[in-house]
N, C-alpha and C. Protein backbone atom coordinates (compact mmCIF):
# COMPACT_ATOMS: atom_id res chain seq x y z
N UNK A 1 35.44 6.92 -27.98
CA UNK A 1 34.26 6.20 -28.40
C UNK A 1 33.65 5.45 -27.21
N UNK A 2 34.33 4.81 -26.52
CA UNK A 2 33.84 3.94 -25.17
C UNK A 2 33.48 5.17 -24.14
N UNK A 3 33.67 6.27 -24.31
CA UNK A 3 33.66 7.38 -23.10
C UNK A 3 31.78 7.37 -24.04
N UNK A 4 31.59 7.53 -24.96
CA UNK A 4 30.21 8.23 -25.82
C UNK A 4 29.47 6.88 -25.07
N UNK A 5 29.74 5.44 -25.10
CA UNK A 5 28.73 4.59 -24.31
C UNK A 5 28.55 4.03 -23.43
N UNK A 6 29.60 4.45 -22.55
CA UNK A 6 29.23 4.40 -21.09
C UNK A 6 29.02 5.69 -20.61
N UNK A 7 28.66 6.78 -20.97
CA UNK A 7 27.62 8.03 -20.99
C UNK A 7 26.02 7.83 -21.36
N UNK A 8 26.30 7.23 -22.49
CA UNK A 8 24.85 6.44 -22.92
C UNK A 8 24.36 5.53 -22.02
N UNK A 9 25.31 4.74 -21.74
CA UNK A 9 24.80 3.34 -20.72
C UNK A 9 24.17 4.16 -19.19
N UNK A 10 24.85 4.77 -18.65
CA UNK A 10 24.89 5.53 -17.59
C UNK A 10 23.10 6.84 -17.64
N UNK A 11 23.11 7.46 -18.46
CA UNK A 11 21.82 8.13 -18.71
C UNK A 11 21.14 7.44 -18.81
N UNK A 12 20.78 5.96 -20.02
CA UNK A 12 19.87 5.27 -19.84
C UNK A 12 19.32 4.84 -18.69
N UNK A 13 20.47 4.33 -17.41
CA UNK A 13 20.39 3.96 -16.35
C UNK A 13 19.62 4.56 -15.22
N UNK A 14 20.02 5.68 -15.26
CA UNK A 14 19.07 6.74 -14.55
C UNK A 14 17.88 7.08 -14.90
N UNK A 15 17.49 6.72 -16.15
CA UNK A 15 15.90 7.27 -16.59
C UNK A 15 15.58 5.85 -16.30
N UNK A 16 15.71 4.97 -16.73
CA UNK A 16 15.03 3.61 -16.41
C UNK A 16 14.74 3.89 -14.50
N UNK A 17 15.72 4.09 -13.53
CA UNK A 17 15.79 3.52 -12.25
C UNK A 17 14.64 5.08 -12.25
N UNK A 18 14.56 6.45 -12.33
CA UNK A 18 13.94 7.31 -12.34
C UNK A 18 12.04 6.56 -12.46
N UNK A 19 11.96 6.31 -14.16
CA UNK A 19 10.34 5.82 -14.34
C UNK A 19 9.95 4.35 -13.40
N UNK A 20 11.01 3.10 -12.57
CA UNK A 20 10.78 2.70 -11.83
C UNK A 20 10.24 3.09 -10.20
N UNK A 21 10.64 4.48 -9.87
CA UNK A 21 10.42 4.79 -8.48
C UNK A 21 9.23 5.65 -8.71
N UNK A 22 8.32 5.93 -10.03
CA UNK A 22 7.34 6.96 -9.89
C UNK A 22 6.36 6.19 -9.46
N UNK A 23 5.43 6.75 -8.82
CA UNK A 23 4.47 6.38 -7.88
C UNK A 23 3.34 6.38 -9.24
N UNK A 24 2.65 4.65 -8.10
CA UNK A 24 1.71 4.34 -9.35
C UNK A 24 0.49 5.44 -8.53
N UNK A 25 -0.58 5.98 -9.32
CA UNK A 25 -1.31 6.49 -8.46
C UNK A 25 -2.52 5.60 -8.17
N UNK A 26 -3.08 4.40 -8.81
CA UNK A 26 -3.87 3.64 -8.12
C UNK A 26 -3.37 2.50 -7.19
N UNK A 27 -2.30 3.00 -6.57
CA UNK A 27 -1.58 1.51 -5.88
C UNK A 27 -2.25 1.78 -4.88
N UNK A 28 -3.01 2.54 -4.90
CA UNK A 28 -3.79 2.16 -2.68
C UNK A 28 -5.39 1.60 -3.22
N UNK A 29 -5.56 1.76 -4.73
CA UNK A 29 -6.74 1.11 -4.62
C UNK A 29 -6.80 -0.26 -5.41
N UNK A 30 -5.81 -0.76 -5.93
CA UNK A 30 -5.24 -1.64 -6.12
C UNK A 30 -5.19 -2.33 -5.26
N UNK A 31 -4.84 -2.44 -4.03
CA UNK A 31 -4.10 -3.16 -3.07
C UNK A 31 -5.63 -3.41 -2.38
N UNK A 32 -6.28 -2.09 -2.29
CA UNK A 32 -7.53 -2.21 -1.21
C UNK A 32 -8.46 -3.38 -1.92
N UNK A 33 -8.24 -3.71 -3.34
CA UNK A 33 -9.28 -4.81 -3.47
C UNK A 33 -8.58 -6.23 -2.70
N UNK A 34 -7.52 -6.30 -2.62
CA UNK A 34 -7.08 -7.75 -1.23
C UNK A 34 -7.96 -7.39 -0.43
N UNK A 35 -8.41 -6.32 0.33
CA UNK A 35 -9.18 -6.17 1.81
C UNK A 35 -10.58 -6.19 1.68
N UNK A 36 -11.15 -6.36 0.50
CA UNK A 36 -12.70 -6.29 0.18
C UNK A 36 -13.59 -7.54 0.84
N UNK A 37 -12.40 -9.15 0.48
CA UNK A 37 -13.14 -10.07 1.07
C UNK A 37 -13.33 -9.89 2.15
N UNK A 38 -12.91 -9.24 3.22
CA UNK A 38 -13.03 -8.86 4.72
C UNK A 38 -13.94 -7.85 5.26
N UNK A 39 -13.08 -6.95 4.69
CA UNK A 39 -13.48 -5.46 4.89
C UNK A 39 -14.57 -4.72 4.15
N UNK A 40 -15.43 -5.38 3.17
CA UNK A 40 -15.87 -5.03 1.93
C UNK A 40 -15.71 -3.71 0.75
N UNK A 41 -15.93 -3.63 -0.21
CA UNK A 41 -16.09 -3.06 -0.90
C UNK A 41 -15.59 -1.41 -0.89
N UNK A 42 -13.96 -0.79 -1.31
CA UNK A 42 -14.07 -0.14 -0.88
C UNK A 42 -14.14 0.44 0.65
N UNK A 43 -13.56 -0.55 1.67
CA UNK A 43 -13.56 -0.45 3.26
C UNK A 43 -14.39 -0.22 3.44
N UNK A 44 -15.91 -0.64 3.08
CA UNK A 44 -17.49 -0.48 3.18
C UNK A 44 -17.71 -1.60 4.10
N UNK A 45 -17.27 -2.16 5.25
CA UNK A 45 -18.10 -3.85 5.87
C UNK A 45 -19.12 -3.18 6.03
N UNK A 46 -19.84 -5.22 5.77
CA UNK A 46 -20.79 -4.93 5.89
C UNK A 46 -21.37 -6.25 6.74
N UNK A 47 -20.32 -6.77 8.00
CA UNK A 47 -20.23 -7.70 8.76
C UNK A 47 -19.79 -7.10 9.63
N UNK A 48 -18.95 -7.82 10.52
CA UNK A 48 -18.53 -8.21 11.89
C UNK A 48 -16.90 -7.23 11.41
N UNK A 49 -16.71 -7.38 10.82
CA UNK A 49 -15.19 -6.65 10.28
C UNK A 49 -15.23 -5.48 10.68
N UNK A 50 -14.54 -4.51 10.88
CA UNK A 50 -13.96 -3.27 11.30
C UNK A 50 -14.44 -2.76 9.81
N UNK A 51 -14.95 -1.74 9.22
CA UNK A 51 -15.05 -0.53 8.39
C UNK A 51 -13.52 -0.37 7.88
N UNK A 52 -12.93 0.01 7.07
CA UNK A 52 -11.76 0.70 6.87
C UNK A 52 -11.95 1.78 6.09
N UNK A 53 -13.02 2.42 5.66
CA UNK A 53 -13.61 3.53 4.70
C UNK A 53 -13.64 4.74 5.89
N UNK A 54 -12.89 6.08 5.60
CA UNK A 54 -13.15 6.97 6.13
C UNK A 54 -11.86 6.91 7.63
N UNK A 55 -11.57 5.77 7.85
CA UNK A 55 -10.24 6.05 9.11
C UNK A 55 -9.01 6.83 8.85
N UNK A 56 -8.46 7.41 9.44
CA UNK A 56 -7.22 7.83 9.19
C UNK A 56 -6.35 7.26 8.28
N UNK A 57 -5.64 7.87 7.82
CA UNK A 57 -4.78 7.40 7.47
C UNK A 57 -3.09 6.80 8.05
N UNK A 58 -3.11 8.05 9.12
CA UNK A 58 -2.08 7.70 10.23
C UNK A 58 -3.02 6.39 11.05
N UNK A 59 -4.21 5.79 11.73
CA UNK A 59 -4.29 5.13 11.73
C UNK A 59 -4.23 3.53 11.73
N UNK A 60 -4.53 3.58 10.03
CA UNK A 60 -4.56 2.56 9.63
C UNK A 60 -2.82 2.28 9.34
N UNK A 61 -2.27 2.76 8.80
CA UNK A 61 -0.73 2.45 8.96
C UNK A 61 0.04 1.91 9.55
N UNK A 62 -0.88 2.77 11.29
CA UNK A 62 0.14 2.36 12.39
C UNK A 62 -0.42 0.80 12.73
N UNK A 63 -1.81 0.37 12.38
CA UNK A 63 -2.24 -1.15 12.47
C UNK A 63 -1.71 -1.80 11.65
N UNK A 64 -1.79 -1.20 10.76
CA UNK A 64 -1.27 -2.35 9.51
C UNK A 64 0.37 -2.60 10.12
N UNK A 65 1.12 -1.64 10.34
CA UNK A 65 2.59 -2.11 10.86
C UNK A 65 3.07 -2.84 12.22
N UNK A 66 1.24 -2.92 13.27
CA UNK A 66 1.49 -3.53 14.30
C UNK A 66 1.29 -5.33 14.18
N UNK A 67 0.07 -5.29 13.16
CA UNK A 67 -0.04 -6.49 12.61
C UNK A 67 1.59 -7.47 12.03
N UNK A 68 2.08 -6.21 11.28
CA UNK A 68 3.27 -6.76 10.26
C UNK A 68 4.40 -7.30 11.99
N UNK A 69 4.61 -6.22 12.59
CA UNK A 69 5.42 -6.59 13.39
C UNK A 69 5.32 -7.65 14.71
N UNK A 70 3.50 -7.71 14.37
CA UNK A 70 3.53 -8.59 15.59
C UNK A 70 3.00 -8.12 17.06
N UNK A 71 2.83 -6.83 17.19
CA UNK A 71 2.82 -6.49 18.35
C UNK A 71 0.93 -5.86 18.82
N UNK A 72 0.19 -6.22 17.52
CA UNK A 72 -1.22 -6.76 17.88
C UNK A 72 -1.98 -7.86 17.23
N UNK A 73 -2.28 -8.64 18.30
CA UNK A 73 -2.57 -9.50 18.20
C UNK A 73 -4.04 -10.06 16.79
N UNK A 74 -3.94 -11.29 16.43
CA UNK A 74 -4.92 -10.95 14.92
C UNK A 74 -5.13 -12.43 14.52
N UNK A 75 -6.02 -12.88 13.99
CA UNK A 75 -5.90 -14.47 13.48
C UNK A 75 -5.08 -14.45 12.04
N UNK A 76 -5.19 -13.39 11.15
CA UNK A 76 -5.05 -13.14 9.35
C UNK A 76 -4.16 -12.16 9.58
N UNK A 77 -4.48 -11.13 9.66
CA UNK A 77 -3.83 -9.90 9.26
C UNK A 77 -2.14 -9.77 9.54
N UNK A 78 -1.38 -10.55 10.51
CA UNK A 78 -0.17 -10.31 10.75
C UNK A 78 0.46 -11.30 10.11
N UNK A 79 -0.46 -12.33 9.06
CA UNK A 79 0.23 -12.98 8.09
C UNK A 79 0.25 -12.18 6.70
N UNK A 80 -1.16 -11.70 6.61
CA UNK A 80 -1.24 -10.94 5.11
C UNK A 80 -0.73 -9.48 5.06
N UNK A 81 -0.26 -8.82 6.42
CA UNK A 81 0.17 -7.33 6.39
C UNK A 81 1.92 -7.79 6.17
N UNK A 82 2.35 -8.76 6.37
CA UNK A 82 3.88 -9.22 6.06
C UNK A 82 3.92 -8.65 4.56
N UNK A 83 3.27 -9.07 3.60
CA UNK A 83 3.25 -9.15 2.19
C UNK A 83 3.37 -7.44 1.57
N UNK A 84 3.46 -6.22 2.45
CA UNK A 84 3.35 -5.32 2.15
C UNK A 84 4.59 -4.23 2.57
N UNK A 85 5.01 -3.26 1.53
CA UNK A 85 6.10 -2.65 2.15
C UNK A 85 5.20 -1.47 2.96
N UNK A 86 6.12 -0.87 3.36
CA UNK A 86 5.70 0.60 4.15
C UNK A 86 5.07 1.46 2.88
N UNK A 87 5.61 1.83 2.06
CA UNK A 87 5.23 2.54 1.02
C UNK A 87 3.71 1.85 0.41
N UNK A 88 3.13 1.01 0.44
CA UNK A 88 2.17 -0.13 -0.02
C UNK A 88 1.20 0.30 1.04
N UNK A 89 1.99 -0.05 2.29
CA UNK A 89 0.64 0.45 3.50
C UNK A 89 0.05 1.67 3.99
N UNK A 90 1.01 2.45 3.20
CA UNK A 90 0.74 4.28 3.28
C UNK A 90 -0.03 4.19 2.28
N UNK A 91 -0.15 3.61 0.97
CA UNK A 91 -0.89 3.86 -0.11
C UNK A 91 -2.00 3.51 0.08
N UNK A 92 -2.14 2.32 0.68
CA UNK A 92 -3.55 1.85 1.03
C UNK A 92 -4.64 2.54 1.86
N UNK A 93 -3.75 3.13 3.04
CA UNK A 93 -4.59 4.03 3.80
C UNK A 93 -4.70 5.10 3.37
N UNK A 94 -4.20 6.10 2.97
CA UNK A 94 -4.70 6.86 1.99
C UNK A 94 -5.65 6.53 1.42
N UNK A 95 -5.94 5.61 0.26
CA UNK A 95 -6.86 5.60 0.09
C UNK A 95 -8.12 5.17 0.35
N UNK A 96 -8.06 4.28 1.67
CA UNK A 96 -9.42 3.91 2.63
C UNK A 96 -9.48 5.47 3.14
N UNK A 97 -8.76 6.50 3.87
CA UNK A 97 -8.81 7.63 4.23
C UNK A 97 -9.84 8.14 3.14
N UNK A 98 -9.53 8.00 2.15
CA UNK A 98 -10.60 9.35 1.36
C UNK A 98 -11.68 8.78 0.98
N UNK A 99 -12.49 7.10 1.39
CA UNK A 99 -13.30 6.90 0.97
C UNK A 99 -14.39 7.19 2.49
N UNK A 100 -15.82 7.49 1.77
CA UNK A 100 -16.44 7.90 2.86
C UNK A 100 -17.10 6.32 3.69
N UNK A 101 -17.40 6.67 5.18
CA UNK A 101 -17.97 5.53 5.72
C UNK A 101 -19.20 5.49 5.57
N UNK A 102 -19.34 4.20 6.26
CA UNK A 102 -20.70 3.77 5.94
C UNK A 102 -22.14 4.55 6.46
C-alpha cells in the first residue's frame, strides 16, 4: 500500500516540476514592458535611448549580461539587468529581435 503512494507522490512530482519548467511564451514581452519607460514602446525610442526594436538577439543578450556583470559601463541598467536570469534575457531579446525598427 505505501509502495501505491509513494508512486503516486513521485508521478505527481514530476508533472508538477515538468508544467513548472514550460516556457511561458509571452515572457519576452512581458518583461519588455519594464524597458518601455526608456526604450519606448515595444523597443520603439523615441528619445535619446538606444532603439531596442529590430537588434539582434545575440546582441542584446550579450549587453544585457555585460550590464548584469559589470563589465559595461551604465548609470541604470547594471542595477535593473541584475533582476533577470539568463533565460529572462534570451526571452526578452527575442522578442525586441522580431519587433521591427523605427
Amino acid at each position: 500500500m505505501l509502495n501505491k503512494y509513494a508512486a503516486a507522490l513521485a508521478l505527481s512530482s514530476v508533472s508538477l516540476l515538468a508544467h513548472a519548467q514550460t516556457i511561458d511564451r509571452n515572457a519576452g514581452r512581458n518583461i519588455a514592458a519594464n524597458c518601455a519607460n526608456c526604450h519606448g514602446t515595444n523597443g520603439k525610442s523615441v528619445g535619446g535611448m538606444p532603439a531596442l526594436a529590430g537588434q539582434s538577439a545575440e546582441f542584446i543578450s550579450r549587453q544585457m549580461r555585460e550590464f548584469r556583470e559589470g563589465k559595461r559601463p551604465a548609470t541604470i541598467m547594471h542595477q535593473l539587468s541584475k533582476g533577470y536570469t539568463d533565460e529572462q534575457i534570451d526571452a526578452v531579446a527575442a522578442y525586441f529581435a522580431t519587433q521591427k525598427s523605427n
